[in-house]
N, C-alpha and C. Protein backbone atom coordinates (compact mmCIF):
# COMPACT_ATOMS: atom_id res chain seq x y z
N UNK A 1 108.54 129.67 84.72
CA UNK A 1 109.09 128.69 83.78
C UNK A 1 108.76 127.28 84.28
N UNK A 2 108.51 126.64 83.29
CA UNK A 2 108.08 124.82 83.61
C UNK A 2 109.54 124.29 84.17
N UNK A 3 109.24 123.26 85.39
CA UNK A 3 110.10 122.67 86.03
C UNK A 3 110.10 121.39 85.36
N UNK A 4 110.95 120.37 85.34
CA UNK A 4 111.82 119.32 84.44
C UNK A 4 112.23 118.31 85.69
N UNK A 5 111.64 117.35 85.72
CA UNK A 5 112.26 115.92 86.49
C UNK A 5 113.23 115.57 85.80
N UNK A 6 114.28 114.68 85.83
CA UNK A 6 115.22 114.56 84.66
C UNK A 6 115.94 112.82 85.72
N UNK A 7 115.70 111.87 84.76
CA UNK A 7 116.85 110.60 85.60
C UNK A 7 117.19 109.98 84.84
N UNK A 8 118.67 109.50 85.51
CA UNK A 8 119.46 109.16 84.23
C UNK A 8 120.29 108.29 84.74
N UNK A 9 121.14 107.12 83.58
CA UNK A 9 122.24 106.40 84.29
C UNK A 9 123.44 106.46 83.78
N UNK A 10 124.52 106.26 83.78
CA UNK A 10 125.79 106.24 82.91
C UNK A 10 126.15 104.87 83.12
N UNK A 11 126.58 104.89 81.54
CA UNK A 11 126.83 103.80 81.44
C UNK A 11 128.33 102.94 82.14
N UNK A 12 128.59 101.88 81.63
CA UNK A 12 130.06 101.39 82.49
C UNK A 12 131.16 101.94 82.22
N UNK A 13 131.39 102.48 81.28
CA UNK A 13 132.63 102.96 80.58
C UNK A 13 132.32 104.69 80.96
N UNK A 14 131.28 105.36 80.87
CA UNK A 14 131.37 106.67 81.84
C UNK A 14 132.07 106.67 83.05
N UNK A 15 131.67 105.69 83.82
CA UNK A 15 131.94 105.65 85.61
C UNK A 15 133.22 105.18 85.28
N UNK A 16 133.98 104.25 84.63
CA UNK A 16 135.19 104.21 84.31
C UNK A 16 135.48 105.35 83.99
N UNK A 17 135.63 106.29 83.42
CA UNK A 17 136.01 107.41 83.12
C UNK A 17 136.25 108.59 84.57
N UNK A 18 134.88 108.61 84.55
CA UNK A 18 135.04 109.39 85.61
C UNK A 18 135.83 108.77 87.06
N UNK A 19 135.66 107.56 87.37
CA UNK A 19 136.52 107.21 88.46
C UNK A 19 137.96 107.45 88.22
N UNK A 20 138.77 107.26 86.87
CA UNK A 20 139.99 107.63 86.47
C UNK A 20 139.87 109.12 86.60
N UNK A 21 138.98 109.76 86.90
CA UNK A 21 139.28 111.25 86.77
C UNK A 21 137.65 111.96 86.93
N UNK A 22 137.98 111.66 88.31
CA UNK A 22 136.37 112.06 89.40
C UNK A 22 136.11 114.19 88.65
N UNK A 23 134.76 114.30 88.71
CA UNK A 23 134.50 115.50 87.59
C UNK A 23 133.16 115.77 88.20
N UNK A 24 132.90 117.36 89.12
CA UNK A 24 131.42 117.28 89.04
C UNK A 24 130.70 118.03 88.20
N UNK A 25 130.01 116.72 87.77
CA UNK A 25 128.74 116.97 86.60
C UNK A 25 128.09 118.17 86.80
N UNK A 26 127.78 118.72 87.59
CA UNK A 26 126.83 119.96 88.31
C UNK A 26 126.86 120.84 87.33
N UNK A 27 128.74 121.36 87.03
CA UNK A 27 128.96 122.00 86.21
C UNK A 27 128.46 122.25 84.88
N UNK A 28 128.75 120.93 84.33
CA UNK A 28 128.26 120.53 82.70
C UNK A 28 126.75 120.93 82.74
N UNK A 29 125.80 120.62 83.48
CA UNK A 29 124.75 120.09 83.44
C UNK A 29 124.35 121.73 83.36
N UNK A 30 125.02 122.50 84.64
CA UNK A 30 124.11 123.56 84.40
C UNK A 30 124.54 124.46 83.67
N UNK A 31 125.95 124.42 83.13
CA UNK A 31 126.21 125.30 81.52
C UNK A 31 125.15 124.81 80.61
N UNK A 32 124.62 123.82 80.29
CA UNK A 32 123.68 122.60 79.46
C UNK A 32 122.54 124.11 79.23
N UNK A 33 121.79 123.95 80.76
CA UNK A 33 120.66 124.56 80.46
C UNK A 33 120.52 126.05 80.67
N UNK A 34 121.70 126.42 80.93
CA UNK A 34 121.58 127.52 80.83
C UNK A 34 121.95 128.23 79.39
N UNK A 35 122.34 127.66 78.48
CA UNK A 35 122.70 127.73 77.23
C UNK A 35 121.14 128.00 76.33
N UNK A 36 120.46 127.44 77.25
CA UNK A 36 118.54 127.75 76.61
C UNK A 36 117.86 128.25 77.87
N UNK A 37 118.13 129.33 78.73
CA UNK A 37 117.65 130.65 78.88
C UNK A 37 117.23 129.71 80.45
N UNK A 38 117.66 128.67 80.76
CA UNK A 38 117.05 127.97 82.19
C UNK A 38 118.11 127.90 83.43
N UNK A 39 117.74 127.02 84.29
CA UNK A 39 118.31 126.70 85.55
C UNK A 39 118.05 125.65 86.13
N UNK A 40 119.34 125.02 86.60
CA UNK A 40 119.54 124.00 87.23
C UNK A 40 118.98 124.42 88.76
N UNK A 41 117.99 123.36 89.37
CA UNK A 41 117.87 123.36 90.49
C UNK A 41 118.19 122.46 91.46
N UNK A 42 118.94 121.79 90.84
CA UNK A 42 119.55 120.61 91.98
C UNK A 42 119.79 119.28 90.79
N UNK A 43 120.99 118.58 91.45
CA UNK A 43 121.75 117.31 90.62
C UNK A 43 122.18 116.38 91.99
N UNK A 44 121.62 115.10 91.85
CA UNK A 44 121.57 114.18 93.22
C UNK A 44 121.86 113.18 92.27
N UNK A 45 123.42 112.26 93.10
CA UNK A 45 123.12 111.09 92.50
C UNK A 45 122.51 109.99 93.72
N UNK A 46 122.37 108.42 93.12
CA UNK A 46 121.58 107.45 93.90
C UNK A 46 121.63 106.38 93.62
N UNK A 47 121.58 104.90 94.85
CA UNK A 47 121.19 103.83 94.70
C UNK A 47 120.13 104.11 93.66
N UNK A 48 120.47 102.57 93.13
CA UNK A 48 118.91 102.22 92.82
C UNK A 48 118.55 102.05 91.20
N UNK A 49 117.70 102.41 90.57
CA UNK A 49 116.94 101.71 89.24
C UNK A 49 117.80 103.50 88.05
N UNK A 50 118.49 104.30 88.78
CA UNK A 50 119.01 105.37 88.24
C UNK A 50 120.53 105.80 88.81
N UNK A 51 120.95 106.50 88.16
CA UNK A 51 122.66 106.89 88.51
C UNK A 51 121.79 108.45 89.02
N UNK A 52 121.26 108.78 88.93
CA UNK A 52 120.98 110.10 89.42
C UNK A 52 119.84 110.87 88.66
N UNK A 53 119.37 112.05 89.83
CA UNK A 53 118.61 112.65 89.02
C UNK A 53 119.14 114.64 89.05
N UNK A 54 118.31 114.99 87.97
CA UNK A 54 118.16 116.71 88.07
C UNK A 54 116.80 117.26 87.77
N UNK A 55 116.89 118.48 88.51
CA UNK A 55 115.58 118.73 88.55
C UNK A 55 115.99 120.56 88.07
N UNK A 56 115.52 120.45 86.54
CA UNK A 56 115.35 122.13 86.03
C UNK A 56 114.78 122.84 85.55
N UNK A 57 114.86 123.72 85.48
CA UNK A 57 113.59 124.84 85.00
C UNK A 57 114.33 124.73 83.43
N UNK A 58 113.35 125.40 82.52
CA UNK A 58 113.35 125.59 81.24
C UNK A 58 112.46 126.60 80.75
N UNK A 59 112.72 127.28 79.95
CA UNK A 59 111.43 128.21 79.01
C UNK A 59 110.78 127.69 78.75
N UNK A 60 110.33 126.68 78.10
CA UNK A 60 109.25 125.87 77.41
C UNK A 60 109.90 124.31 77.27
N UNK A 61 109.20 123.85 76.49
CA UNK A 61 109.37 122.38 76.25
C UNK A 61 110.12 122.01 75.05
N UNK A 62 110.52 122.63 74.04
CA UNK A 62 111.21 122.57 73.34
C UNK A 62 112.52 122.87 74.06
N UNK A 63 113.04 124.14 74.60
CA UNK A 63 113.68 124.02 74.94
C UNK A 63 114.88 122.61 75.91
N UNK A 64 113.73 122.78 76.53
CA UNK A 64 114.12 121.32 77.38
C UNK A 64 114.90 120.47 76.57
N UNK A 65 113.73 119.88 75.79
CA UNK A 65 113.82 118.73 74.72
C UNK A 65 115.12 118.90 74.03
N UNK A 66 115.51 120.57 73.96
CA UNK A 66 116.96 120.37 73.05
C UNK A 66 118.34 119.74 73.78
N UNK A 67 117.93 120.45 75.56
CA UNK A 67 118.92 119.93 76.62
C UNK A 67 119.20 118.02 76.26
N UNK A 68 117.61 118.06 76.75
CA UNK A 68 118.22 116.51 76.59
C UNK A 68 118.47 115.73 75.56
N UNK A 69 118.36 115.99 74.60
CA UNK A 69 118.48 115.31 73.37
C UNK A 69 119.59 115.65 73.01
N UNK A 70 120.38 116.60 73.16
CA UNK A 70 122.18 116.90 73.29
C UNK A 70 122.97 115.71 74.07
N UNK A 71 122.34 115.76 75.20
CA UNK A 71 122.51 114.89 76.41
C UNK A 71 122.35 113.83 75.45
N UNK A 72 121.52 113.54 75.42
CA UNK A 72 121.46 111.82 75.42
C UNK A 72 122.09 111.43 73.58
N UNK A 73 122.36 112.08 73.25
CA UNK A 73 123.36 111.97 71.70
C UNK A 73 124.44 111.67 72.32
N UNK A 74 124.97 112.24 73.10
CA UNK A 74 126.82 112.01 73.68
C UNK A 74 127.22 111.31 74.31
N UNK A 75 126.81 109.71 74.30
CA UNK A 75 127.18 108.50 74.23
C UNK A 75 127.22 108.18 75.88
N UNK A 76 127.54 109.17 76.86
CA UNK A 76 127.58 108.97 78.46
C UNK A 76 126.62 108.50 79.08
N UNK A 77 125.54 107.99 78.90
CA UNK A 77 124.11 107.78 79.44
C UNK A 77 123.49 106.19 78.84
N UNK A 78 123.61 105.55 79.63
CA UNK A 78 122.56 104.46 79.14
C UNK A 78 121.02 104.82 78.93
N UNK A 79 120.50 105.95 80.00
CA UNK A 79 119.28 106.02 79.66
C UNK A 79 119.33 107.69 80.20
N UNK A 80 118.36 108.20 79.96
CA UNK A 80 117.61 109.39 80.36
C UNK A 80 116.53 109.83 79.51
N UNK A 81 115.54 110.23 81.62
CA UNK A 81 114.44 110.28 81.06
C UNK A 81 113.96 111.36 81.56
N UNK A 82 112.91 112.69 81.28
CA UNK A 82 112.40 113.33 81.52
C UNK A 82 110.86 113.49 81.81
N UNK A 83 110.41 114.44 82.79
CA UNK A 83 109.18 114.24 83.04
C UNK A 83 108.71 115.64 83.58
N UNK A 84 107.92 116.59 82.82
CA UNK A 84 107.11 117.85 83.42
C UNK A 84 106.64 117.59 84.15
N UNK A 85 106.91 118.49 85.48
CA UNK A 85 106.44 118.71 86.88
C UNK A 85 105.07 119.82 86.66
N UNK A 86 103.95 119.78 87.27
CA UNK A 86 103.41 120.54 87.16
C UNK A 86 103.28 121.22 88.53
N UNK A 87 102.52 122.76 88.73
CA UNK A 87 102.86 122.90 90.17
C UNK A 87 101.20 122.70 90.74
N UNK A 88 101.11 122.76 91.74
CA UNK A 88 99.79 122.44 92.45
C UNK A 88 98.49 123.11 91.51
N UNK A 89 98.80 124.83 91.14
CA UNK A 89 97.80 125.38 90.51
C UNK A 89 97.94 125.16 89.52
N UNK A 90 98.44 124.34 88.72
CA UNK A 90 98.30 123.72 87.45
C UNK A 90 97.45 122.79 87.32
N UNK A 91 97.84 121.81 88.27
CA UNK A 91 96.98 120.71 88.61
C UNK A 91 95.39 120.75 88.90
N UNK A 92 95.21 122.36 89.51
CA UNK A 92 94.04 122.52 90.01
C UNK A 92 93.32 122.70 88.62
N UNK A 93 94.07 123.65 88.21
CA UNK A 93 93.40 124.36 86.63
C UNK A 93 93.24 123.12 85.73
N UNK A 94 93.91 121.90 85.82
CA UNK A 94 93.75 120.81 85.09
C UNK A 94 92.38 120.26 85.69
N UNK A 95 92.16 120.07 86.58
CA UNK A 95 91.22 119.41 87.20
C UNK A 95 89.64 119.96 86.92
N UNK A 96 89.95 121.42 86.80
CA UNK A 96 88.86 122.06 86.48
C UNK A 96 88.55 121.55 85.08
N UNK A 97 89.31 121.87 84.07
CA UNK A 97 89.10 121.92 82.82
C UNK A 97 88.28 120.35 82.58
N UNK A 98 88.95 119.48 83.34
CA UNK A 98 88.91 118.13 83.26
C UNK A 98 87.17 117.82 83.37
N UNK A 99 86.90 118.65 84.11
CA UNK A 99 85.49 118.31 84.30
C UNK A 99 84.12 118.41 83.17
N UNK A 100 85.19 119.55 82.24
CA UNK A 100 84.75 120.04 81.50
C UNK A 100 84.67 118.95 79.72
N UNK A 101 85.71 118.00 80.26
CA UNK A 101 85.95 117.33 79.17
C UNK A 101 84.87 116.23 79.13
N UNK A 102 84.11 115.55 77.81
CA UNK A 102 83.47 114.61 77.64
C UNK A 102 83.44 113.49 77.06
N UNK A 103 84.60 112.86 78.13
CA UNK A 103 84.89 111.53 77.85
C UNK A 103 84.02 110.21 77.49
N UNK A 104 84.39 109.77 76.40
CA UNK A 104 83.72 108.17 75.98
C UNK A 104 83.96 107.37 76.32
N UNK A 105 83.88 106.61 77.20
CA UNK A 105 84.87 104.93 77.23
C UNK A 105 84.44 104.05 75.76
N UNK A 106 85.91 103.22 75.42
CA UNK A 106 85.89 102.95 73.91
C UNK A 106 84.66 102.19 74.23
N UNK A 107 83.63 101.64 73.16
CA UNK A 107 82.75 100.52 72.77
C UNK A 107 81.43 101.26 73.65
N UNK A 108 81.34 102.05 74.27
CA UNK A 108 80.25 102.58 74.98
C UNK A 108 79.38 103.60 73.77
């Protein structure tokens, strides 16, 4: 199954929330995807340009797409963003194919 980068922030009135009534997300997150046939592989929060990230497996890409787009409807999130991980032999098999492709640069 395709693995899922996932980062996200909550907004001010989330962390208000949750500081009135501390809650780990872990839970939610991985009822979320397991509701479309996947798995949570880890939920880290962090300094920095994000409130945290998750990293999960999914059946496909639709699937995914339904996780987060649930997610990001329910008002808790200033942002979230997702990003397919590919694994090394993906990359390779991309690379191959790649060679195969016959690219134009525009105006050439």
């Amino acid at each position: 199954m395709p693995l899922y980068l996932t980062r996200f922030s909550y907004t001010p009135e989330t962390w208000a929330r949750l500081i009135g009534k501390p809650e780990d997300r872990r839970l939610a997150a991985q009822s979320y995807i397991e509701s479309v046939g996947g798995k949570l592989h880890g939920f880290w929060y962090a300094f920095g340009t994000y409130d945290g990230y998750n990293l999960w497996e999914a059946p496909d890409n639709v699937s995914m797409a339904a996780v987060a787009l649930a997610i990001s409807a329910g008002d808790a999130l200033s942002s979230f963003e997702t990003t397919v991980l590919l694994t090394v032999e993906e990359t390779m098999d991309a690379l191959r194919k790649a060679g195969q492709v016959r690219y134009r640069a525009p105006g050439e």
